[in-house]
Protein backbone atom coordinates (compact mmCIF):
# COMPACT_ATOMS: atom_id res chain seq x y z
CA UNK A 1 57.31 169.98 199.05
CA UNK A 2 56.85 168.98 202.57
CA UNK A 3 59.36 168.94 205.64
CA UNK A 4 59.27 166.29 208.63
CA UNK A 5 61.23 166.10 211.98
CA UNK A 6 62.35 163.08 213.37
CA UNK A 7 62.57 162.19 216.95
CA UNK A 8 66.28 161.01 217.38
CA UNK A 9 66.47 158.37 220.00
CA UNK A 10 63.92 157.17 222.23
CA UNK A 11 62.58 160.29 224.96
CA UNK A 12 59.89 162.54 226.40
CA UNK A 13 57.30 159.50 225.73
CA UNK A 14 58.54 159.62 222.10
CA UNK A 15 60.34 156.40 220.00
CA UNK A 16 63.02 156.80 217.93
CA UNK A 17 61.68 157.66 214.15
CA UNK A 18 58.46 159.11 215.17
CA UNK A 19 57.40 161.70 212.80
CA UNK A 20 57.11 165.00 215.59
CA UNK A 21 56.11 167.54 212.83
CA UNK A 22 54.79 167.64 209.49
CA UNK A 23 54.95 171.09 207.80
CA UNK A 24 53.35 171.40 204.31
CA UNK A 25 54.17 173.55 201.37
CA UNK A 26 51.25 175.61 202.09
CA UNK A 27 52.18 175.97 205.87
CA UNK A 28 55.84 176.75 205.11
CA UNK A 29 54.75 179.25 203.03
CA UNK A 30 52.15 180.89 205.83
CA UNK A 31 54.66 180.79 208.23
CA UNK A 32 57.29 182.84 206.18
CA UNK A 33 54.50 185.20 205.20
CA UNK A 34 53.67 185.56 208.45
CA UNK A 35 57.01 186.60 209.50
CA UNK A 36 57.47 188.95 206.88
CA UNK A 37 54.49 190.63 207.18
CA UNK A 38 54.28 191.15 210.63
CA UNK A 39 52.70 194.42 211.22
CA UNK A 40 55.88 195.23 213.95
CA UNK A 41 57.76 195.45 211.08
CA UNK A 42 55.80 197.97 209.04
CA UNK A 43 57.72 201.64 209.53
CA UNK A 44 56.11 203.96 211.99
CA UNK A 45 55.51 207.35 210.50
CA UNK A 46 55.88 210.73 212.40
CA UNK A 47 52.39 210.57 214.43
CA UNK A 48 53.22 206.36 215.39
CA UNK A 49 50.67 205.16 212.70
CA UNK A 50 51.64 202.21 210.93
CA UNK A 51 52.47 202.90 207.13
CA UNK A 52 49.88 202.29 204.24
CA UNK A 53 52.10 201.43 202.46
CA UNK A 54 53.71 198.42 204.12
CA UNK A 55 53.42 195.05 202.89
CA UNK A 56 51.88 194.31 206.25
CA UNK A 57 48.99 196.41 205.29
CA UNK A 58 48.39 193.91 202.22
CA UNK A 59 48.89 190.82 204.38
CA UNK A 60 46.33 192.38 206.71
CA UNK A 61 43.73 193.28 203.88
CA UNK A 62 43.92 189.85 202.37
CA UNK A 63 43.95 187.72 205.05
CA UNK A 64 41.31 189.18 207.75
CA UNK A 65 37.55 189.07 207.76
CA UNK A 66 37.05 192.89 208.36
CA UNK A 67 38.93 196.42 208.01
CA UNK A 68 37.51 198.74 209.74
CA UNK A 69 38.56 202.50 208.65
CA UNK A 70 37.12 206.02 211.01
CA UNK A 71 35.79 207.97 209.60
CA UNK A 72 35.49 210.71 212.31
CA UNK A 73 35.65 211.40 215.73
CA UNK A 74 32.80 209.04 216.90
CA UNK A 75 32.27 206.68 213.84
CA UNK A 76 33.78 204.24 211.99
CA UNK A 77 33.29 202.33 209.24
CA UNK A 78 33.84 198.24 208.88
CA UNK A 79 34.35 196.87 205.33
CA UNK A 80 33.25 193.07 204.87
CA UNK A 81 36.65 192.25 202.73
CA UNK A 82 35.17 189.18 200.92
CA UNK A 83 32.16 191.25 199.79
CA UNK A 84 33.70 195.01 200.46
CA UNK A 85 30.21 195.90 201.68
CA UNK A 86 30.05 198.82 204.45
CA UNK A 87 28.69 199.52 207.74
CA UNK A 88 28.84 202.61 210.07
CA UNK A 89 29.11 202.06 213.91
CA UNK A 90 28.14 205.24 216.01
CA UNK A 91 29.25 206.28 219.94
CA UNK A 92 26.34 203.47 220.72
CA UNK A 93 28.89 200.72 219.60
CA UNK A 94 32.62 201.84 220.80
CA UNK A 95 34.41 204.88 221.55
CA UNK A 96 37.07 205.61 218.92
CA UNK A 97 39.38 207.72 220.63
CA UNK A 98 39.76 205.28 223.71
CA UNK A 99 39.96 202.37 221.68
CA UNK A 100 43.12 203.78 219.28
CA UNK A 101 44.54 205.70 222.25
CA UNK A 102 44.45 202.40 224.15
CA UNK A 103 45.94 200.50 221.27
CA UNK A 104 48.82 203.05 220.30
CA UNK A 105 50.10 201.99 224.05
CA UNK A 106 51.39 198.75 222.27
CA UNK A 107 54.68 199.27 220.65
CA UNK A 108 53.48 196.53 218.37
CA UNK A 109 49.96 197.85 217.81
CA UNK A 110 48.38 197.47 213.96
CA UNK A 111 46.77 200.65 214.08
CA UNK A 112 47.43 202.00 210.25
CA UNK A 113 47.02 205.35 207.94
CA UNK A 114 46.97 208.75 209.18
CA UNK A 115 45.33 210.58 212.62
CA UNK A 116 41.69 210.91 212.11
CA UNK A 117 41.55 208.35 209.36
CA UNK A 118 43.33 205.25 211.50
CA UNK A 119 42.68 201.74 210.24
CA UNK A 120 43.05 198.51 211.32
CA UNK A 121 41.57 194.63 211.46
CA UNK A 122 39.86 191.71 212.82
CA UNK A 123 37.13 189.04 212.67
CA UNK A 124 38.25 185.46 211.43
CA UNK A 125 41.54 185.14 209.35
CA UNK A 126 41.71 182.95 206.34
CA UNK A 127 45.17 181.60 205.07
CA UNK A 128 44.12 179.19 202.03
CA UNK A 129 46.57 178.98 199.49
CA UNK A 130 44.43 180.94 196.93
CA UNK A 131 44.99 183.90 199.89
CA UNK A 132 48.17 183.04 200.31
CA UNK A 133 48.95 183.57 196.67
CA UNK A 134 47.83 187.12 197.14
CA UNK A 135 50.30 187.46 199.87
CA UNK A 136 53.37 186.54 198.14
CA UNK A 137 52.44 188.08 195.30
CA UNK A 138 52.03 191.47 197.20
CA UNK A 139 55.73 190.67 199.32
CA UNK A 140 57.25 189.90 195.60
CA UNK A 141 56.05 193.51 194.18
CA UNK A 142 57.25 195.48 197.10
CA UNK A 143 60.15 193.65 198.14
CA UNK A 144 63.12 191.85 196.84
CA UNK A 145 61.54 188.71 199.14
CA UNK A 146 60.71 185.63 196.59
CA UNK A 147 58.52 182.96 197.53
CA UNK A 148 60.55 180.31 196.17
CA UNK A 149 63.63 181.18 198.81
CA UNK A 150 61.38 180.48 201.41
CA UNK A 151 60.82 176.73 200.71
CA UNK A 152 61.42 175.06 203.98
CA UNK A 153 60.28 175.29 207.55
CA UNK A 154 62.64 178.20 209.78
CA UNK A 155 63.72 175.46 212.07
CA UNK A 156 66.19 176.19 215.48
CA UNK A 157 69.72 175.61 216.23
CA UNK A 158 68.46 172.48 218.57
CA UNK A 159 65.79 171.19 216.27
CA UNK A 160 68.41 170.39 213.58
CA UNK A 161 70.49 168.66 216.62
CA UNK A 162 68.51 166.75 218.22
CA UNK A 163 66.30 165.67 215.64
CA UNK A 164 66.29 164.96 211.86
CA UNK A 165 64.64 167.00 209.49
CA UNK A 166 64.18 165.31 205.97
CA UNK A 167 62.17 166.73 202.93
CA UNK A 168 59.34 164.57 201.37
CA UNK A 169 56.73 165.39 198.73
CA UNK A 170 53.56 167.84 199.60
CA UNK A 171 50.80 166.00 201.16
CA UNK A 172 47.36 167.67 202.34
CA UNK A 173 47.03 169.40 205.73
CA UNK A 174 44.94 166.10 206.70
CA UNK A 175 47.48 163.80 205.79
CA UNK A 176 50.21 166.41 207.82
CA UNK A 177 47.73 165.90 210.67
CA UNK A 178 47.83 161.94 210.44
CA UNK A 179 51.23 162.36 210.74
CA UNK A 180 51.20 163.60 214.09
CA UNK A 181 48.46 161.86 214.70
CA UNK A 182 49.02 159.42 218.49
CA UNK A 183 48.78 155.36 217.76
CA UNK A 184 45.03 154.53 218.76
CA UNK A 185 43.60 151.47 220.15
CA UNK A 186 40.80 150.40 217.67
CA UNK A 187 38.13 147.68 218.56
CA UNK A 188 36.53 145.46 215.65
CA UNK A 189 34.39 147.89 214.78
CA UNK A 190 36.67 150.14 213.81
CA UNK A 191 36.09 152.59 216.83
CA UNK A 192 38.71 153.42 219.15
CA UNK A 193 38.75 152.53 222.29
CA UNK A 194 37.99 154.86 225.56
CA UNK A 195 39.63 154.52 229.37
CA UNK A 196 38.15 154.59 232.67
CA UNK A 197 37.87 159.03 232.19
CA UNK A 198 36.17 158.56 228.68
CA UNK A 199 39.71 158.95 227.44
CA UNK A 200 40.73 157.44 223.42
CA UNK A 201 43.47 154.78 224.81
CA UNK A 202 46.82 155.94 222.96
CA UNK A 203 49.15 152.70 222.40
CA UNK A 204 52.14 155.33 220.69
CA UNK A 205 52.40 159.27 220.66
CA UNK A 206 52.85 158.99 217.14
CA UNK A 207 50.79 157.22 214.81
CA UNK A 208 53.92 157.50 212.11
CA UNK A 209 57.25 155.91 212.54
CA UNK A 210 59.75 156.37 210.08
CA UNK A 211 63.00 154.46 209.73
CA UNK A 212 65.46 157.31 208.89
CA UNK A 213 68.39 155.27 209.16
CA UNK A 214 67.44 154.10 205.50
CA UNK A 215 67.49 157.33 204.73
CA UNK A 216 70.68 159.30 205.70
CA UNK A 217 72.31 157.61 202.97
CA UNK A 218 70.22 160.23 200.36
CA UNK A 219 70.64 163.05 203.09
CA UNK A 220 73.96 162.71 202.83
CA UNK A 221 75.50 162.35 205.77
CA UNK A 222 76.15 159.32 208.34
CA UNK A 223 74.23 157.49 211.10
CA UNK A 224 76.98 158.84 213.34
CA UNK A 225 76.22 162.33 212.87
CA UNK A 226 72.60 162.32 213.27
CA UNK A 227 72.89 160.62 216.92
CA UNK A 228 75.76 162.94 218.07
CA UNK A 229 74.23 165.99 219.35
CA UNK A 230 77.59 167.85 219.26
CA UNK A 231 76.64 167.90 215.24
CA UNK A 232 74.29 170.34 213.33
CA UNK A 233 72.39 167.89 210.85
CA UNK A 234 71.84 170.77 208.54
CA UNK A 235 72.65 173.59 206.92
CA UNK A 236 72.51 177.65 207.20
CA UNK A 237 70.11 179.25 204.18
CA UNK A 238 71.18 182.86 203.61
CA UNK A 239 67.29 184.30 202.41
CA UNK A 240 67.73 188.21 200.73
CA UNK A 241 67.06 189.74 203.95
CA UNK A 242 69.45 189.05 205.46
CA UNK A 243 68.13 186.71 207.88
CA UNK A 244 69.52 183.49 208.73
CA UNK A 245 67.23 180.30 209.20
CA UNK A 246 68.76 176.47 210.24
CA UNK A 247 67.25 174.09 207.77
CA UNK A 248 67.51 170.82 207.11
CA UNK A 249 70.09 170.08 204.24
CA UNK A 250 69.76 170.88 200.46
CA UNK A 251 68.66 166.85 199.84
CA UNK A 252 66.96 164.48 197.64
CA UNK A 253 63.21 164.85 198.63
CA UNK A 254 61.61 161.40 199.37
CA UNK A 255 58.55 160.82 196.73
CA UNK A 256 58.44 157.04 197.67
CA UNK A 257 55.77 157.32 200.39
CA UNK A 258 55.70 153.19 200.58
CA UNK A 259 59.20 153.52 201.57
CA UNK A 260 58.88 156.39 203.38
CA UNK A 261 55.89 154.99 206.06
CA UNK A 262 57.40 151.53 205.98
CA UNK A 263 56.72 151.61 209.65
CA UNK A 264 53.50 152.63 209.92
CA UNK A 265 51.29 151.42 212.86
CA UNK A 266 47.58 152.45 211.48
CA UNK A 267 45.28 154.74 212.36
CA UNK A 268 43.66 157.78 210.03
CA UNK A 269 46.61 157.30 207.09
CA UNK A 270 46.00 154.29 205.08
């Protein structure tokens, strides 16, 4: 399942109906994961390490390109996590006390296990959905947390007020792009075309426009309520921790994409 938000009356360089986000399953579900597993919320233990333990220790293992692990005073070790193949980097590369002590300064720091034996990570991250899978399946053993409770985007008190957040069926992270995607100005060829600075010439910020006014009718609510600003369009989602996230409303979700880009102006979406 997907989420959009509407732009609610015309502003900022925006049109009424154009689509300002487009947040897939797959990025809903980083996003949450994200949250949950930030490494600030992994316990501190006794000596301000990070727990092992913490599900923001798996996030970090699965997601990152590297761990790297001391493994004494002047070495440490950096496991390729794809491969889990292992190199040792002397006083020649870094200096391991002044690089944790500098790093335990950050109340927020991701500096993990036990003094002497501190890990943490870096290099490139990758969140594809087969990683992501790993994630929630890690949050779902150690936590009461479930996946499916965290099906739509953690939207803000003014997002669901001044604009309209309706639910659609998944789509791929280039379609979500092409949603967001500016109105070009295309020449015969096919090739957009460029201003006086070498610039693409935009005709509309948003290359999607979406009548939502034939929509509130499955939302549920009126036409009314959507333009007053005085009115939440949307609900509060209680999630098992306790938290409390604006959403959009517990609603049909729109699988008629025809219907759904009935106002579509061109560009990368056909």
């Amino acid at each position: 399942m997907a989420e959009l938000l509407l732009k609610v009356g015309d502003g900022a360089g925006y049109v009424d109906g154009d689509c300002l986000c487009a947040f897939t399953d797959h990025r809903i579900s980083c996003c949450h994961a994200e949250m949950i597993c930030h490494p600030g919320k992994a316990v501190l233990t006794g000596v301000g390490l990070r727990d092992n333990t913490a599900v923001a220790r798996d996030y970090l293992d699965t997601v990152y390109q590297y761990r790297f692990e001391r493994v004494n005073r002047t070495q440490v070790k950096r496991i390729a996590l794809a491969t889990m193949t292992e190199e040792i980097f002397g006083p020649e590369s870094m200096d391991v006390d002044l690089y944790i002590k500098r790093r335990l300064r950050h109340g927020r720091h991701r500096i993990f296990g036990t003094v002497g034996a501190e890990v943490w990570h870096g290099g490139r991250q990758e969140k594809s959905p087969a990683k992501m899978a790993q994630v929630w399946n890690a949050i779902e053993t150690k936590t009461p947390l479930r996946k499916a409770d965290h099906n739509l985007w953690p939207m803000g008190r003014l997002d669901v007020k001044h604009h309209l957040a309706i639910r659609a069926s998944d789509m791929t992270e280039e379609e979500s792009n092409g949603m967001v995607d500016p109105q070009l100005d295309w020449d015969a060829e096919g090739k957009s075309r460029l201003d006086a600075d070498g610039k693409d010439v935009q005709l509309a910020r948003r290359n999607i426009h979406i009548e939502w006014r034939d929509l509130v009718s499955d939302i549920g609510v009126s036409v009314d309520s959507v333009l007053n600003r005085d009115v939440t369009v949307g609900g509060t989602k209680q999630i098992p921790n306790g938290m409390m996230q604006i959403t959009s409303k517990e609603q049909p979700i729109q699988t008629d994409r025809k219907r759904l880009l009935s106002k579509y102006r061109g560009g990368s979406i056909l």
